[in-house]
Protein backbone atom coordinates (compact mmCIF):
# COMPACT_ATOMS: atom_id res chain seq x y z
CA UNK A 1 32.74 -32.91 14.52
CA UNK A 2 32.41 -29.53 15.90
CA UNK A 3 35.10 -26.86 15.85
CA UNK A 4 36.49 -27.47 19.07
CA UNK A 5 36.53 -31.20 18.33
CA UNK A 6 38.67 -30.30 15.15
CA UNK A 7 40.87 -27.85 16.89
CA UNK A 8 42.02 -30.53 19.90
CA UNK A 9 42.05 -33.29 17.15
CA UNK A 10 44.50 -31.00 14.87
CA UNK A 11 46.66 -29.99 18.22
CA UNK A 12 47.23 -33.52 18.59
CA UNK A 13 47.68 -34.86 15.43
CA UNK A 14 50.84 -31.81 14.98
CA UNK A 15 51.79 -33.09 18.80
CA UNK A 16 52.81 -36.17 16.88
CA UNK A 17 54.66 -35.02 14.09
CA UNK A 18 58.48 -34.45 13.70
CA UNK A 19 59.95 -31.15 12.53
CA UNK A 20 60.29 -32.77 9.35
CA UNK A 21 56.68 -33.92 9.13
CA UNK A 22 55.42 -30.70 10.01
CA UNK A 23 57.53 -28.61 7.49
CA UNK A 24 55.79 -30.95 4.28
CA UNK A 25 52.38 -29.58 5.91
CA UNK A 26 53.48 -26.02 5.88
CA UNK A 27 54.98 -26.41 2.40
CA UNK A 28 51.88 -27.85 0.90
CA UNK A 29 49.30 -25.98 2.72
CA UNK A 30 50.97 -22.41 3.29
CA UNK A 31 52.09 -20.05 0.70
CA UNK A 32 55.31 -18.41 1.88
CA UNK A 33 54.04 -14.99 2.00
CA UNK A 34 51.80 -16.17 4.73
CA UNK A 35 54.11 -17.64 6.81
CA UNK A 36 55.92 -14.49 6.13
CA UNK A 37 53.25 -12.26 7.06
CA UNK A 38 52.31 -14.13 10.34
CA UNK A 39 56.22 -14.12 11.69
CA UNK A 40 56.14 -10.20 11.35
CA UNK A 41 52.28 -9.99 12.39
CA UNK A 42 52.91 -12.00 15.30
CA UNK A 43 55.92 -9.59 16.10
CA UNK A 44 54.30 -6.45 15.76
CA UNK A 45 51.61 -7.47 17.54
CA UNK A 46 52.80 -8.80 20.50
CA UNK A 47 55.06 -6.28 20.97
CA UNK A 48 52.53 -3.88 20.80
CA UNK A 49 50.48 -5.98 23.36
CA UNK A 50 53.44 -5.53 25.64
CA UNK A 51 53.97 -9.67 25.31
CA UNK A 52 58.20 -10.58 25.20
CA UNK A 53 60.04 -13.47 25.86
CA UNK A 54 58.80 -17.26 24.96
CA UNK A 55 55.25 -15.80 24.51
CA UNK A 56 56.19 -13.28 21.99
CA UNK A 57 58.12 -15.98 20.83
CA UNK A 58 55.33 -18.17 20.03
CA UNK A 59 52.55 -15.88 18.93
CA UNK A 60 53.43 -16.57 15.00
CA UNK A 61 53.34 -19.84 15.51
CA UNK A 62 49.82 -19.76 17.22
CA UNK A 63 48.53 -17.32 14.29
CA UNK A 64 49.97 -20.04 11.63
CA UNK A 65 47.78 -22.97 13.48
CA UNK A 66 44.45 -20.77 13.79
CA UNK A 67 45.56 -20.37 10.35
CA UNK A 68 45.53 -23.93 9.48
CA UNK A 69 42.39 -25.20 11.45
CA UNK A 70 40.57 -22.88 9.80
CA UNK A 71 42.01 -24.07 6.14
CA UNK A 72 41.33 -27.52 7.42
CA UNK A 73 37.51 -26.82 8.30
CA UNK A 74 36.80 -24.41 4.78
CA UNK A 75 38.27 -27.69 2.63
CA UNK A 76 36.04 -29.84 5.22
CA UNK A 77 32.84 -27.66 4.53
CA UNK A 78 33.89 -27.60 0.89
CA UNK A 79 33.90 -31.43 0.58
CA UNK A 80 31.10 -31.61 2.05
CA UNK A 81 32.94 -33.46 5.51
CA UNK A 82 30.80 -31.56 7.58
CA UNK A 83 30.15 -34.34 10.14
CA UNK A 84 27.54 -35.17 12.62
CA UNK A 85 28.58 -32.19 14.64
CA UNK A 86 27.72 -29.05 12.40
C-alpha cells in the first residue's frame, strides 16, 4: 500500500467512526500536548495565512490527521507492514 492508498484508506476508516470512537483513537495515539500544540498551531497559522471562518476552523484538525497517517505509516514501517506498494 502506498501512501496515498493509506491516506484515503485512513480518511475513510475515521468517515466511519462516531465522536466517541474517534476520541479512544486520539486518547491512545496522541499525547495531549500534541493535540494542544496543533489547536494553537493551526490557529496561528491560519491566521497568519489570512484563512478565517470554517477553514481556520478546521486547520487543527487537518494537522492532527497528517499527524496520525504519518504515526500510522512509521508503526507500519516499524512492523515491518510495508506492503506490496513500498
Amino acid at each position: 500500500m502506498d501512501h496515498t492508498e493509506l491516506a484515503w484508506e485512513f480518511a475513510e476508516l475515521f468517515a466511519e467512526l462516531e465522536v466517541e470512537e474517534i476520541n479512544e483513537v486520539l486518547a491512545k495515539n496522541v499525547p495531549m500536548g500534541t493535540l494542544d500544540f496543533f489547536q494553537k498551531y493551526g490557529e496561528d497559522f491560519g491566521r497568519a495565512a489570512g484563512i478565517d471562518g470554517t477553514a481556520l476552523a478546521r486547520l487543527p484538525n487537518l494537522l492532527l490527521m497528517g499527524y496520525l497517517i504519518r504515526v500510522l505509516e512509521e508503526r507500519l514501517i516499524d512492523g515491518g507492514g510495508q506492503g506490496s506498494g513500498a
